[in-house]
PDB file of N, CA and C in Angstrom:
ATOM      1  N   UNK A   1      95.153 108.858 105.413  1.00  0.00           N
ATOM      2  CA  UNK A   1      94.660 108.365 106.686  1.00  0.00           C
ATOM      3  C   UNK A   1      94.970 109.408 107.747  1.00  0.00           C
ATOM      4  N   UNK A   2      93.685 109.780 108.311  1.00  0.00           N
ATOM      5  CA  UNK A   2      93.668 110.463 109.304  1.00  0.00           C
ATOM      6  C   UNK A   2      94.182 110.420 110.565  1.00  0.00           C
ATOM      7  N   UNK A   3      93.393 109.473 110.975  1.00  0.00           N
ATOM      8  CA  UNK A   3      93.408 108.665 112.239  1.00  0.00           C
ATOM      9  C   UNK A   3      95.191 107.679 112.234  1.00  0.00           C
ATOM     10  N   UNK A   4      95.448 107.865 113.471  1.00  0.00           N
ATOM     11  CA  UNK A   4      96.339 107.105 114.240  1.00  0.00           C
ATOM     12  C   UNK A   4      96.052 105.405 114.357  1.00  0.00           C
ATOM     13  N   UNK A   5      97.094 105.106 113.558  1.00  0.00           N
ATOM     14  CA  UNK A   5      96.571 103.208 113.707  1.00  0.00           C
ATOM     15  C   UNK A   5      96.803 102.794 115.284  1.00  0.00           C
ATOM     16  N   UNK A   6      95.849 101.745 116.063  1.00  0.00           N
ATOM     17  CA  UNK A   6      96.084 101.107 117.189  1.00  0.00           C
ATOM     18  C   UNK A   6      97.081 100.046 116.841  1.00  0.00           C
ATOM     19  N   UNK A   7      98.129 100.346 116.974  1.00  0.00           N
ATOM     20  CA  UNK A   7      99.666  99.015 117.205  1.00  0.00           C
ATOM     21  C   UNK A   7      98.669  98.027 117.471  1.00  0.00           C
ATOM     22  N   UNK A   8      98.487  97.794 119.082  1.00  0.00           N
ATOM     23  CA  UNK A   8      97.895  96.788 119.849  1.00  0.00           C
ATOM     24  C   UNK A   8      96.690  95.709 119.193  1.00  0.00           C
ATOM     25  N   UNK A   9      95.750  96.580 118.471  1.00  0.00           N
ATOM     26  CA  UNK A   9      94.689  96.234 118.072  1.00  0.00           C
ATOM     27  C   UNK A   9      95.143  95.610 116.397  1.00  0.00           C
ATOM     28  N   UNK A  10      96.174  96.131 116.056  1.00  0.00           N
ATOM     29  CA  UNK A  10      96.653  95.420 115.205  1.00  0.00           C
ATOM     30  C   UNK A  10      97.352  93.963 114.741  1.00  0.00           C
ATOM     31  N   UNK A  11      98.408  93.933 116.283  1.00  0.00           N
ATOM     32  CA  UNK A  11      98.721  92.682 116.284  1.00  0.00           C
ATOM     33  C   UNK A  11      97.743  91.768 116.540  1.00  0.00           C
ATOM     34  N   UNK A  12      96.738  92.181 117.509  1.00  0.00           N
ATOM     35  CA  UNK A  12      96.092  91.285 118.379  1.00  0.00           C
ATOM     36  C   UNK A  12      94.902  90.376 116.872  1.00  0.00           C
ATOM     37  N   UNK A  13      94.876  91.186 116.452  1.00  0.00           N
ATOM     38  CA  UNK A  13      93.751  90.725 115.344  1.00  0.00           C
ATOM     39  C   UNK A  13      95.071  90.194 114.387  1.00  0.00           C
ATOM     40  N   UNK A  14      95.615  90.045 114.010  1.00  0.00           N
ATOM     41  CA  UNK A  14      96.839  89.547 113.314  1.00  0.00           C
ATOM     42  C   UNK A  14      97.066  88.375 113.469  1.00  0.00           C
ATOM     43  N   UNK A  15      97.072  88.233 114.931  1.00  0.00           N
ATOM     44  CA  UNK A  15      97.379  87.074 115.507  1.00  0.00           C
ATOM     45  C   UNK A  15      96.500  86.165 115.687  1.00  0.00           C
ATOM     46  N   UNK A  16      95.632  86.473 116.076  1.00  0.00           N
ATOM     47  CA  UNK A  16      93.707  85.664 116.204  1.00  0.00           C
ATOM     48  C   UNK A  16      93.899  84.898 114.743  1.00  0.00           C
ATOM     49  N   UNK A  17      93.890  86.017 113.423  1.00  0.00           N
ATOM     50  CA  UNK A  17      93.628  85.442 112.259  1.00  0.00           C
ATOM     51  C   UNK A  17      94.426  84.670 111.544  1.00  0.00           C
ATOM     52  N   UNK A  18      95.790  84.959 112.044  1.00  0.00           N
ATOM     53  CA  UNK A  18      96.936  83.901 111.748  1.00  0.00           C
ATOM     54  C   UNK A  18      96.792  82.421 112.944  1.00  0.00           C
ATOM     55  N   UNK A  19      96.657  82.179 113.852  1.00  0.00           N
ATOM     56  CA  UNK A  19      96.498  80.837 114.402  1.00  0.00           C
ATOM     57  C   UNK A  19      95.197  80.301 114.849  1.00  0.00           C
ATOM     58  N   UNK A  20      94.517  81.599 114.860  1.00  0.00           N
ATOM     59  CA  UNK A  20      92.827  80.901 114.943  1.00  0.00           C
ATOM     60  C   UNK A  20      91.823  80.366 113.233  1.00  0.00           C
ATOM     61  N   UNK A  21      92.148  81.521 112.254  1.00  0.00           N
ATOM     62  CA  UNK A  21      92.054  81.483 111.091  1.00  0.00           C
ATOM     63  C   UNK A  21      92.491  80.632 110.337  1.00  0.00           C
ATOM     64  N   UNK A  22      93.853  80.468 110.355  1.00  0.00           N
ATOM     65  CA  UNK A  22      94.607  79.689 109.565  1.00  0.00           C
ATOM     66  C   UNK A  22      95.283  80.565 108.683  1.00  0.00           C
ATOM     67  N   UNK A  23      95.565  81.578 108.439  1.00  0.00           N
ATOM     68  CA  UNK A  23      96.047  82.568 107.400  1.00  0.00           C
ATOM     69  C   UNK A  23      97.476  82.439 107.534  1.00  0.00           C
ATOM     70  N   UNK A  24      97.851  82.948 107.075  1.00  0.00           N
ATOM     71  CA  UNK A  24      99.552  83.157 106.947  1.00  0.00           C
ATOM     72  C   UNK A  24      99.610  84.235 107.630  1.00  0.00           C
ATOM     73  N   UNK A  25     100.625  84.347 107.996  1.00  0.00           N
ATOM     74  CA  UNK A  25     101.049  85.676 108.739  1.00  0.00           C
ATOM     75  C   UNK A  25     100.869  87.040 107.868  1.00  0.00           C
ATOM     76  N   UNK A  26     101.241  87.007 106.591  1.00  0.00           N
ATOM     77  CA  UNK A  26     101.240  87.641 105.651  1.00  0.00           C
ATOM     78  C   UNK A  26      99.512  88.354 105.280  1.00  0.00           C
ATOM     79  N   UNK A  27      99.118  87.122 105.340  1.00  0.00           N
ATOM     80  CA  UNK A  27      97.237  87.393 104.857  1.00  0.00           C
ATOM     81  C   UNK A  27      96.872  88.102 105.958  1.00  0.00           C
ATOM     82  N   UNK A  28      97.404  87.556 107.236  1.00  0.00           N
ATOM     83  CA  UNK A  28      96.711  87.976 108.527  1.00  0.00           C
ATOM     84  C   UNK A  28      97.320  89.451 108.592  1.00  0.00           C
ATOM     85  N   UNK A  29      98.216  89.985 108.740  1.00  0.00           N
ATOM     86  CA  UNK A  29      98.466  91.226 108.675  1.00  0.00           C
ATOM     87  C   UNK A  29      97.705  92.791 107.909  1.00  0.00           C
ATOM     88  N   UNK A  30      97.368  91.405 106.417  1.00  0.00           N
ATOM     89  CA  UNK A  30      96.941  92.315 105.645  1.00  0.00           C
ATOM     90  C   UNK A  30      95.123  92.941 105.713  1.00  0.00           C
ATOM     91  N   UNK A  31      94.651  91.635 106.838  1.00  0.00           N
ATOM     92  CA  UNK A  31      93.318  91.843 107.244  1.00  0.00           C
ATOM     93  C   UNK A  31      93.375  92.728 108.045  1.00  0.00           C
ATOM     94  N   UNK A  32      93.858  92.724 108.981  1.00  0.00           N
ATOM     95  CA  UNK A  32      94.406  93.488 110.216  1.00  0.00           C
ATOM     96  C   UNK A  32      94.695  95.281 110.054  1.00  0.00           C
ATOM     97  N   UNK A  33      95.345  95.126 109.194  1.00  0.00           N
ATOM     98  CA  UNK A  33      95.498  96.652 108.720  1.00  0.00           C
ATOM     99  C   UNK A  33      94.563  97.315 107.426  1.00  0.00           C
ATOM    100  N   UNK A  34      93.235  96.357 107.389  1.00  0.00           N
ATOM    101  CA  UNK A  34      92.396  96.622 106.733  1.00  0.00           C
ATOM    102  C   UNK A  34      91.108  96.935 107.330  1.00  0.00           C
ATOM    103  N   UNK A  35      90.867  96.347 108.339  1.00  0.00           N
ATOM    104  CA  UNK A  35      89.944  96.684 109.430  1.00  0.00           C
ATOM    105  C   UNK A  35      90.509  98.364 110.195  1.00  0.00           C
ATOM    106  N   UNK A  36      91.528  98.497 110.065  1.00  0.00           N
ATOM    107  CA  UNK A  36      91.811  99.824 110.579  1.00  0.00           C
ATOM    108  C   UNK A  36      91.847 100.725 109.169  1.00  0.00           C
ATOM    109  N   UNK A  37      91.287 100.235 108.185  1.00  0.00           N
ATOM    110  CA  UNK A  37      91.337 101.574 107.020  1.00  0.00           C
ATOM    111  C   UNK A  37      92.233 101.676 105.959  1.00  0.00           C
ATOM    112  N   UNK A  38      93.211 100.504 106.427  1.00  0.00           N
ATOM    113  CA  UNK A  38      94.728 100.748 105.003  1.00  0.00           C
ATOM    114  C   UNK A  38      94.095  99.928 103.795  1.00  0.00           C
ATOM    115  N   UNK A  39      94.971 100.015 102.685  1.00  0.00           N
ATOM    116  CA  UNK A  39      94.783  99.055 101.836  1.00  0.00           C
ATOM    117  C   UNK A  39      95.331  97.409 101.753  1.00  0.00           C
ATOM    118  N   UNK A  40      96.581  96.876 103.315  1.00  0.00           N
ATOM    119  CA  UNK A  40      97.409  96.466 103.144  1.00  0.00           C
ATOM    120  C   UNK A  40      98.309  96.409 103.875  1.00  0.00           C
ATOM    121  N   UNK A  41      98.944  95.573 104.324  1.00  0.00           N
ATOM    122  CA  UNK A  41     100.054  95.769 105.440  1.00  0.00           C
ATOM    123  C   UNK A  41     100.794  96.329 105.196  1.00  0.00           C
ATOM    124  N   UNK A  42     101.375  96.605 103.843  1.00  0.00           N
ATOM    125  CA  UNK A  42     102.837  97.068 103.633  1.00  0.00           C
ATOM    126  C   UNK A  42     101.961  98.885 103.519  1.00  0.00           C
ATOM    127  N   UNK A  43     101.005  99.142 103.318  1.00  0.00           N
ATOM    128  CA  UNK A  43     100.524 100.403 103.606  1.00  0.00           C
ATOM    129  C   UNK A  43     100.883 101.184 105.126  1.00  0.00           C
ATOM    130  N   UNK A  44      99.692 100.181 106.074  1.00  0.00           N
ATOM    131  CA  UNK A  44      99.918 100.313 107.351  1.00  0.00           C
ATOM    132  C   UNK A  44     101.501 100.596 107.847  1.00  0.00           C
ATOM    133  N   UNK A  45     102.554  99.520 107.143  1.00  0.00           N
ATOM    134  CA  UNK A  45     103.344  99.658 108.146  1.00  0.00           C
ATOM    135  C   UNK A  45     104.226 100.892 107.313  1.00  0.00           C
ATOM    136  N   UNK A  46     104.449 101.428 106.237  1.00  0.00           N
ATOM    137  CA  UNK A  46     104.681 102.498 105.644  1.00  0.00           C
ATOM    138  C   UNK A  46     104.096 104.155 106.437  1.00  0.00           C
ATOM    139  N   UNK A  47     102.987 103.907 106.693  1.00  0.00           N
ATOM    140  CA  UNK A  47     102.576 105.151 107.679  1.00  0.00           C
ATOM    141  C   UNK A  47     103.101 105.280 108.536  1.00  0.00           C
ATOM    142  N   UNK A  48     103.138 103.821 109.708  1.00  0.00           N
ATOM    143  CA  UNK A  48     103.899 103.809 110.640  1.00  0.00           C
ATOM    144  C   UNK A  48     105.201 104.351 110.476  1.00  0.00           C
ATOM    145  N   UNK A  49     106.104 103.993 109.557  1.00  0.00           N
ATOM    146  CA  UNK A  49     107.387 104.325 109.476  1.00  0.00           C
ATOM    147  C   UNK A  49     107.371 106.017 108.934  1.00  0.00           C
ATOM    148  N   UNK A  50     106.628 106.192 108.290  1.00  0.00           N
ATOM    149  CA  UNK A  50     106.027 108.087 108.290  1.00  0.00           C
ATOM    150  C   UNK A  50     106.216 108.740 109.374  1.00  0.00           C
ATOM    151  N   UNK A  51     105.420 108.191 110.061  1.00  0.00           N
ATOM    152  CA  UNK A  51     105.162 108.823 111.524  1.00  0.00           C
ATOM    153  C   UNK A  51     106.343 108.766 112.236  1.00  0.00           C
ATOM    154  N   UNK A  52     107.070 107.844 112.457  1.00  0.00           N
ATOM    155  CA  UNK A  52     108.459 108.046 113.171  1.00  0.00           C
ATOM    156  C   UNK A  52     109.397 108.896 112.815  1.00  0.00           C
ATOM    157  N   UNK A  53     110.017 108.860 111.472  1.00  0.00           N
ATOM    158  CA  UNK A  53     110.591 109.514 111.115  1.00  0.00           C
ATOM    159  C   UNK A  53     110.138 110.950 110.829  1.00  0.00           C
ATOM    160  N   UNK A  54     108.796 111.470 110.465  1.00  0.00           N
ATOM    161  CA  UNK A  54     108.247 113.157 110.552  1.00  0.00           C
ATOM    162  C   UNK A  54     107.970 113.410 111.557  1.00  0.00           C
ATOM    163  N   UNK A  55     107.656 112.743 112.402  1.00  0.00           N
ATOM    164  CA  UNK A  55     107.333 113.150 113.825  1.00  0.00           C
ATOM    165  C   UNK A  55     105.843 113.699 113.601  1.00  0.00           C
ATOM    166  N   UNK A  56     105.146 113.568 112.641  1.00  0.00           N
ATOM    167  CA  UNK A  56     103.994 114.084 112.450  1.00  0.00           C
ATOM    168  C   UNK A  56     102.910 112.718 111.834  1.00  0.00           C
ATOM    169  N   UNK A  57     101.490 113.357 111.895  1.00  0.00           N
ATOM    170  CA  UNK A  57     100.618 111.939 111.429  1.00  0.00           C
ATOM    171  C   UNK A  57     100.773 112.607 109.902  1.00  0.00           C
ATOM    172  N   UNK A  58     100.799 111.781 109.035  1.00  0.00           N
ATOM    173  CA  UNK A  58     101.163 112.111 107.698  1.00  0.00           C
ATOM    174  C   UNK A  58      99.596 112.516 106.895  1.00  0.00           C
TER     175      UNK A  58
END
């Protein structure tokens, strides 16, 4: 992944799909960081934690 995930745009759709949806927090996350390109939340938030610690987009 190229591109820089939007935090913001992440929760916000997270959240829509967890109390508007009905999803679990879990499902909803995993939509969320699928619309931005991951395979998966635990993907998404693995890059994220990339990026902090290299200081670089991975």
């Amino acid at each position: 992944m190229s591109r820089i995930p939007d935090i913001d745009a992440f929760e916000e759709r997270a959240a829509i799909a967890e109390y508007d949806g009905g999803l679990s927090r879990h499902e909803a996350e995993n939509l969320a960081a699928q619309a931005q390109g991951f395979t998966d939340a635990d993907a998404y938030w693995q890059w994220l934690a990339d990026y902090v610690v290299k200081r670089r987009v991975p």
